[in-house]
PDB file of N, CA and C in Angstrom:
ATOM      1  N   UNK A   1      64.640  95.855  64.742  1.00  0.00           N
ATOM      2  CA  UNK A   1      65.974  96.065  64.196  1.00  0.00           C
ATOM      3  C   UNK A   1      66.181  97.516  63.781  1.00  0.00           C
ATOM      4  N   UNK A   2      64.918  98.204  63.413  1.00  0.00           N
ATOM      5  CA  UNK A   2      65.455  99.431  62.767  1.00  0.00           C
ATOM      6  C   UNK A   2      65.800 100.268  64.302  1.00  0.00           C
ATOM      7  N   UNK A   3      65.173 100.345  65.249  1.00  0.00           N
ATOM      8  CA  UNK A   3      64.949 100.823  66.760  1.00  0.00           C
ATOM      9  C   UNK A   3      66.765 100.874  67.119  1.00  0.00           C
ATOM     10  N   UNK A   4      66.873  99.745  67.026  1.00  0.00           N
ATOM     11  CA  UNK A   4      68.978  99.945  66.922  1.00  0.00           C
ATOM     12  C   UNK A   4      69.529 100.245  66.139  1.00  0.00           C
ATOM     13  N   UNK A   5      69.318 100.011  65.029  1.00  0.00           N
ATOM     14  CA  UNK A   5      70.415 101.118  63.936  1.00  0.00           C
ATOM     15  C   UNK A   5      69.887 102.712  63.701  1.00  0.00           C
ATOM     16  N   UNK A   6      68.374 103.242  64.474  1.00  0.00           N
ATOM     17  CA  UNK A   6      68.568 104.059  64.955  1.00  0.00           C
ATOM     18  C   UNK A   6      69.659 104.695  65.962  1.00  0.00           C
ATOM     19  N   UNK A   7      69.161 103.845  66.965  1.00  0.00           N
ATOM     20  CA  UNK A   7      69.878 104.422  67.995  1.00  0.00           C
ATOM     21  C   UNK A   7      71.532 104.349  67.938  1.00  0.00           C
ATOM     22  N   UNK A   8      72.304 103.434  67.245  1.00  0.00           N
ATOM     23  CA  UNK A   8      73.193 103.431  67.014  1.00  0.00           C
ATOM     24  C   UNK A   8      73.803 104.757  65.279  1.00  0.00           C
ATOM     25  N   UNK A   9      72.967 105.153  64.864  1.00  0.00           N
ATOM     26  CA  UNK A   9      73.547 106.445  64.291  1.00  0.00           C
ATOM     27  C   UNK A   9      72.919 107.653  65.011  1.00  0.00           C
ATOM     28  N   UNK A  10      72.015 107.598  66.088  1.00  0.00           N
ATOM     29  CA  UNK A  10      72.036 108.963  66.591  1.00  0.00           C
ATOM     30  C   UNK A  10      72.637 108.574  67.834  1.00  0.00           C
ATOM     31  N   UNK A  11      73.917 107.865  68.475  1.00  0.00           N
ATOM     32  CA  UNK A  11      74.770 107.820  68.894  1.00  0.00           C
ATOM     33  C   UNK A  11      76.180 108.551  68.523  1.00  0.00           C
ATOM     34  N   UNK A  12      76.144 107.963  66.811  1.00  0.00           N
ATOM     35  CA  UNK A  12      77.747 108.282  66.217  1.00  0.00           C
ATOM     36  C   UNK A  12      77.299 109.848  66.061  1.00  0.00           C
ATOM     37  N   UNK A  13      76.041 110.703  65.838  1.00  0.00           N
ATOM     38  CA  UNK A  13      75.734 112.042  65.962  1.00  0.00           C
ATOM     39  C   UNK A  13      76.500 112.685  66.837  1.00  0.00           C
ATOM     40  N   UNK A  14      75.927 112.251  67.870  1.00  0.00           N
ATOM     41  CA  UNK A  14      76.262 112.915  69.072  1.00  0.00           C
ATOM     42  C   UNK A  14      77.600 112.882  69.653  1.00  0.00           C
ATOM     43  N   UNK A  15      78.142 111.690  69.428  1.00  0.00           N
ATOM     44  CA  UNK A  15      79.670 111.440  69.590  1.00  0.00           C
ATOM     45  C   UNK A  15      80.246 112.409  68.867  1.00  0.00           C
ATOM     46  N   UNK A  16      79.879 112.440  67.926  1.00  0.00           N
ATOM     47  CA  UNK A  16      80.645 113.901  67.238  1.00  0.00           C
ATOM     48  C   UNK A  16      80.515 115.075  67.102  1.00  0.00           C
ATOM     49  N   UNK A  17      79.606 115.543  68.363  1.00  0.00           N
ATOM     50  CA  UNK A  17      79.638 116.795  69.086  1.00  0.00           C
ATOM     51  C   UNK A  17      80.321 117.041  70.327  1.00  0.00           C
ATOM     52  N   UNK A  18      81.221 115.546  70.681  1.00  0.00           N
ATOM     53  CA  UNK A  18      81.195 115.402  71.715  1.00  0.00           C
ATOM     54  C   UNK A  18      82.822 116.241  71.435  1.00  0.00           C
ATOM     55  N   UNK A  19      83.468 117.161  72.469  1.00  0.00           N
ATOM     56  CA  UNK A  19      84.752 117.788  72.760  1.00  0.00           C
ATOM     57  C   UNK A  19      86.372 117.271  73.015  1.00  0.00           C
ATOM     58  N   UNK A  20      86.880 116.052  73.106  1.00  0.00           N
ATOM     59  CA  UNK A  20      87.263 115.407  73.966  1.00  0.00           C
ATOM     60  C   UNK A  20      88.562 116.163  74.423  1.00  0.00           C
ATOM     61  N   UNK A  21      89.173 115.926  75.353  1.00  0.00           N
ATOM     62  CA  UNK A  21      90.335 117.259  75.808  1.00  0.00           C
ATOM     63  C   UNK A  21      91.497 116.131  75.390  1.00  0.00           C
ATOM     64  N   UNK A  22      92.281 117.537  75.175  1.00  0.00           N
ATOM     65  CA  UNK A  22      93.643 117.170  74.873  1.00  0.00           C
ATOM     66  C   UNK A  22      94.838 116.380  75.881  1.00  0.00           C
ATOM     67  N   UNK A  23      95.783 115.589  75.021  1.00  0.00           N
ATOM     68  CA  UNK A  23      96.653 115.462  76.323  1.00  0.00           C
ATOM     69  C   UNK A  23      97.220 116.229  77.025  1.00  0.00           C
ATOM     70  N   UNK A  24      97.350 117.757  77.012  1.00  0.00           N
ATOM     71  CA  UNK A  24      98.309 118.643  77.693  1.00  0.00           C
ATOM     72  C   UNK A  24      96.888 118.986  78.375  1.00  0.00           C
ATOM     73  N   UNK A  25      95.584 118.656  78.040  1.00  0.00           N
ATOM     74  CA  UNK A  25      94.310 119.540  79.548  1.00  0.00           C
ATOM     75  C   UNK A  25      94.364 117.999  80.569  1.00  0.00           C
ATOM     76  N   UNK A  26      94.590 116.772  79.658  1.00  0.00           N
ATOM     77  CA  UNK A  26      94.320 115.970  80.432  1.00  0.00           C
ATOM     78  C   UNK A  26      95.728 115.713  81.361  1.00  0.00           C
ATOM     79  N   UNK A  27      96.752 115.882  81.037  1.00  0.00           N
ATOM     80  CA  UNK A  27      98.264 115.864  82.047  1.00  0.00           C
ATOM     81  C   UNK A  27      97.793 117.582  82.818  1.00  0.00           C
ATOM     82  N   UNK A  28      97.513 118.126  82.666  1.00  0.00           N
ATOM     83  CA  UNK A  28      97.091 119.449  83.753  1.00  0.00           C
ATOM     84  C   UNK A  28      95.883 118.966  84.701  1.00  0.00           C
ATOM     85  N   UNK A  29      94.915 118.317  84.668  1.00  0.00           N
ATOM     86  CA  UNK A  29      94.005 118.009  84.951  1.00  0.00           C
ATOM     87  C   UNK A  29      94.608 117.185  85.940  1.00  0.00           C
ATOM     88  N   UNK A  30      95.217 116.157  85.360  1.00  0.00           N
ATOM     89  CA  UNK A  30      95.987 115.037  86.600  1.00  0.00           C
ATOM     90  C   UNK A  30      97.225 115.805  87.308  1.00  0.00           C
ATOM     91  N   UNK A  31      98.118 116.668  87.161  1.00  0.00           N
ATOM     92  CA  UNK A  31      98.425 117.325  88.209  1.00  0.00           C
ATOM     93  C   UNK A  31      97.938 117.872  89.038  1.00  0.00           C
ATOM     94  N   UNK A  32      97.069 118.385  88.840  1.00  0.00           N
ATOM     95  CA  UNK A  32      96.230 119.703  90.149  1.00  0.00           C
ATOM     96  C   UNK A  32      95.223 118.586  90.812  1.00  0.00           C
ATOM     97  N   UNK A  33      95.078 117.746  90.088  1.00  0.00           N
ATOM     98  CA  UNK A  33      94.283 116.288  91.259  1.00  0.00           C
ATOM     99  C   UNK A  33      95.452 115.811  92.040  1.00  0.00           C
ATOM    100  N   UNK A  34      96.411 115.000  91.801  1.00  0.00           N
ATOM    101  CA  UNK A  34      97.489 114.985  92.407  1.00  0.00           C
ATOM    102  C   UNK A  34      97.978 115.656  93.722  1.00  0.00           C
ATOM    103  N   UNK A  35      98.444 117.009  93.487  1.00  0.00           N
ATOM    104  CA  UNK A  35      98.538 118.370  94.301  1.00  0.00           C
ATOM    105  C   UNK A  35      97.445 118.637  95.388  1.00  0.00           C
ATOM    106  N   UNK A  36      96.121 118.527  94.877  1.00  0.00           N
ATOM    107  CA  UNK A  36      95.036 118.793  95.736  1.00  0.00           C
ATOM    108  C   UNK A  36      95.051 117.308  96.781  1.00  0.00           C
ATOM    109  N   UNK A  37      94.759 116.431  96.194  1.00  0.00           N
ATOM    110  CA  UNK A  37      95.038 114.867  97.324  1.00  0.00           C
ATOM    111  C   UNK A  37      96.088 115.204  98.055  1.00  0.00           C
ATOM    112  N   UNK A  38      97.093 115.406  97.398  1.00  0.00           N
ATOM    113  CA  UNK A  38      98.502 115.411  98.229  1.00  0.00           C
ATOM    114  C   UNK A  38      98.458 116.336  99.619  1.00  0.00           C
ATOM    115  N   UNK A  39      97.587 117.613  99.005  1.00  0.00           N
ATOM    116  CA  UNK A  39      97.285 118.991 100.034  1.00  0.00           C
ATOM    117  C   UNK A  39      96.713 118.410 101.356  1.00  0.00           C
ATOM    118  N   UNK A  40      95.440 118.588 100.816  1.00  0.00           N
ATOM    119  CA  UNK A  40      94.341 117.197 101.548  1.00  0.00           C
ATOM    120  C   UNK A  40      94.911 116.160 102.553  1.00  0.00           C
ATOM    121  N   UNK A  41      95.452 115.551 102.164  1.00  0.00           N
ATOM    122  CA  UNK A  41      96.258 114.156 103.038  1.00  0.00           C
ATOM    123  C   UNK A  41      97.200 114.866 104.158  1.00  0.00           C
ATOM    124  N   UNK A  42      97.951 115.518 103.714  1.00  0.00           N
ATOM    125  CA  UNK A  42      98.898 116.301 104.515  1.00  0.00           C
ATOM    126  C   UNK A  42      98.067 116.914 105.151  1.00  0.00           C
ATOM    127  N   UNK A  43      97.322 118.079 105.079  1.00  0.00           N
ATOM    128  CA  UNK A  43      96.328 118.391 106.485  1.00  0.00           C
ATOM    129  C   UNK A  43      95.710 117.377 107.330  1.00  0.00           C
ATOM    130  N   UNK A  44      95.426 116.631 106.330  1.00  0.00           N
ATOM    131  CA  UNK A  44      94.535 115.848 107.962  1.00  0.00           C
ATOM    132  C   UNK A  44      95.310 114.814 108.015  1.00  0.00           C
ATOM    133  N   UNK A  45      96.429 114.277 107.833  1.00  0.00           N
ATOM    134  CA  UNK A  45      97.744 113.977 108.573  1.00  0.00           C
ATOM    135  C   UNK A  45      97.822 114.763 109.783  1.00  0.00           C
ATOM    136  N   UNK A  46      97.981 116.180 109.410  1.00  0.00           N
ATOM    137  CA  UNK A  46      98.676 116.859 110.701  1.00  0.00           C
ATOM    138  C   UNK A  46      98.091 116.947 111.725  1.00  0.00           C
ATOM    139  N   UNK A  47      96.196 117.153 111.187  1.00  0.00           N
ATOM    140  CA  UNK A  47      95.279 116.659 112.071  1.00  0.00           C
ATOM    141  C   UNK A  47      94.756 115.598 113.077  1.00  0.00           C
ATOM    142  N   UNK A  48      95.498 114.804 112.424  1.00  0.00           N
ATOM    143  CA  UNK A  48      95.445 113.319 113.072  1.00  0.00           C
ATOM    144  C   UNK A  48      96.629 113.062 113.919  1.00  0.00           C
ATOM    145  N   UNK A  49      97.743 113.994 113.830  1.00  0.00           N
ATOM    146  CA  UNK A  49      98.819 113.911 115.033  1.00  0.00           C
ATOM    147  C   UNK A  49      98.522 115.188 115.916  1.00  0.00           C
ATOM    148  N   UNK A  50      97.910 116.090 115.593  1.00  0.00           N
ATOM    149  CA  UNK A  50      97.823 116.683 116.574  1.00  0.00           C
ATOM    150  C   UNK A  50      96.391 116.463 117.643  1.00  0.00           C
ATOM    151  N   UNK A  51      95.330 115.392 116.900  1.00  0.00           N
ATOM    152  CA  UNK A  51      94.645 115.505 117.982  1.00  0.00           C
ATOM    153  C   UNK A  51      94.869 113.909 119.144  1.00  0.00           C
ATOM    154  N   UNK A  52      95.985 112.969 117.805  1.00  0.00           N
ATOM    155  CA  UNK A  52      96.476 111.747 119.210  1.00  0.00           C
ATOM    156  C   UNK A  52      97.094 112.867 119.899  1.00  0.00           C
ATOM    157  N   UNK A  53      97.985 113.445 120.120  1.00  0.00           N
ATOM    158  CA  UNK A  53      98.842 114.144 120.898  1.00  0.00           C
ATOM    159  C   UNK A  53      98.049 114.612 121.617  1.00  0.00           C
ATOM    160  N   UNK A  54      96.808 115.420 121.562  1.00  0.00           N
ATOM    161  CA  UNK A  54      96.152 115.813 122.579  1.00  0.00           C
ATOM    162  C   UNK A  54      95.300 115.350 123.652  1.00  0.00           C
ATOM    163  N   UNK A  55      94.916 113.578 122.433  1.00  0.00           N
ATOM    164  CA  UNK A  55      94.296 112.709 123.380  1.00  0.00           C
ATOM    165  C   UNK A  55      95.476 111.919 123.921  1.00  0.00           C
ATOM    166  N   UNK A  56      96.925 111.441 123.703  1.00  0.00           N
ATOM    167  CA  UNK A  56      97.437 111.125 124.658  1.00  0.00           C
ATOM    168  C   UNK A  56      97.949 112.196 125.827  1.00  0.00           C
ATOM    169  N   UNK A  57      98.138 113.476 125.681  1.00  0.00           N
ATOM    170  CA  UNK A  57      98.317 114.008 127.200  1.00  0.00           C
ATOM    171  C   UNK A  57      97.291 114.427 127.660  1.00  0.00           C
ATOM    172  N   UNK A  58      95.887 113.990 127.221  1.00  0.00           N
ATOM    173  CA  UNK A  58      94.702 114.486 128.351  1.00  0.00           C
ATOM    174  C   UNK A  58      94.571 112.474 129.106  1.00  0.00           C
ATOM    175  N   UNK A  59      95.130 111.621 128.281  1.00  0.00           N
ATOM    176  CA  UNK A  59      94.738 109.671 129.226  1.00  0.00           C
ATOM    177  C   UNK A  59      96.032 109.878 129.919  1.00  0.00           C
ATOM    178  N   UNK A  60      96.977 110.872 129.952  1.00  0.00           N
ATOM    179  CA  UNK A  60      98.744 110.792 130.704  1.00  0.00           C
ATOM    180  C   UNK A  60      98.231 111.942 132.104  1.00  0.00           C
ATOM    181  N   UNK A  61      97.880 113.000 131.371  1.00  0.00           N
ATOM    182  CA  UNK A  61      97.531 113.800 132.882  1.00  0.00           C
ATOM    183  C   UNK A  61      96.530 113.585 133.763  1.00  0.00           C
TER     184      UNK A  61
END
Protein backbone atom coordinates (compact mmCIF):
# COMPACT_ATOMS: atom_id res chain seq x y z
CA UNK A 1 0.00 0.00 0.00
CA UNK A 2 2.64 2.46 0.77
CA UNK A 3 4.35 1.50 -3.01
CA UNK A 4 0.95 3.42 -4.35
CA UNK A 5 0.53 6.29 -2.35
CA UNK A 6 4.01 6.66 -3.28
CA UNK A 7 3.64 6.55 -6.59
CA UNK A 8 0.55 8.38 -6.61
CA UNK A 9 2.21 11.68 -4.88
CA UNK A 10 5.27 11.48 -7.01
CA UNK A 11 2.78 11.56 -9.81
CA UNK A 12 0.81 14.82 -8.47
CA UNK A 13 4.87 16.13 -8.35
CA UNK A 14 5.41 15.83 -11.56
CA UNK A 15 2.05 16.82 -12.89
CA UNK A 16 2.92 19.99 -11.59
CA UNK A 17 5.86 20.55 -13.56
CA UNK A 18 4.03 19.58 -16.20
CA UNK A 19 3.38 23.02 -18.88
CA UNK A 20 0.04 22.57 -20.33
CA UNK A 21 -0.58 25.03 -23.46
CA UNK A 22 -3.02 27.45 -23.72
CA UNK A 23 -6.19 27.66 -25.71
CA UNK A 24 -4.93 30.29 -28.21
CA UNK A 25 -1.35 27.61 -28.73
CA UNK A 26 -3.84 24.90 -28.79
CA UNK A 27 -6.49 26.71 -31.59
CA UNK A 28 -2.96 27.67 -33.51
CA UNK A 29 -1.75 24.28 -33.25
CA UNK A 30 -5.09 22.92 -34.80
CA UNK A 31 -4.99 25.37 -37.60
CA UNK A 32 -1.59 24.79 -39.13
CA UNK A 33 -2.59 20.84 -38.75
CA UNK A 34 -5.64 21.57 -40.62
CA UNK A 35 -3.76 23.74 -43.43
CA UNK A 36 -0.91 21.23 -43.64
CA UNK A 37 -3.58 18.00 -44.26
CA UNK A 38 -5.50 20.21 -46.39
CA UNK A 39 -1.93 21.11 -48.38
CA UNK A 40 -1.04 17.45 -48.38
CA UNK A 41 -4.41 16.07 -49.76
CA UNK A 42 -4.56 18.59 -52.47
CA UNK A 43 -1.10 17.57 -53.84
CA UNK A 44 -1.55 14.16 -54.03
CA UNK A 45 -5.06 14.73 -55.29
CA UNK A 46 -3.44 16.40 -58.17
CA UNK A 47 -1.11 13.57 -58.22
CA UNK A 48 -3.53 11.06 -58.48
CA UNK A 49 -5.26 12.83 -61.56
CA UNK A 50 -2.44 13.44 -63.22
CA UNK A 51 -0.96 10.08 -63.17
CA UNK A 52 -4.80 8.27 -64.12
CA UNK A 53 -4.57 10.70 -66.98
CA UNK A 54 -1.36 9.44 -67.96
CA UNK A 55 -2.23 5.88 -67.40
CA UNK A 56 -5.42 6.33 -69.30
CA UNK A 57 -3.72 7.81 -72.55
CA UNK A 58 -0.78 5.37 -72.46
CA UNK A 59 -4.17 1.86 -72.25
CA UNK A 60 -6.00 4.57 -75.21
CA UNK A 61 -2.81 4.94 -77.43
Amino acid sequence: MNKVISFIKSSKVELDKVIFPTKIQVKQAFIAVVIVVAVIAAYLALVDLLMSTIVSNALEG
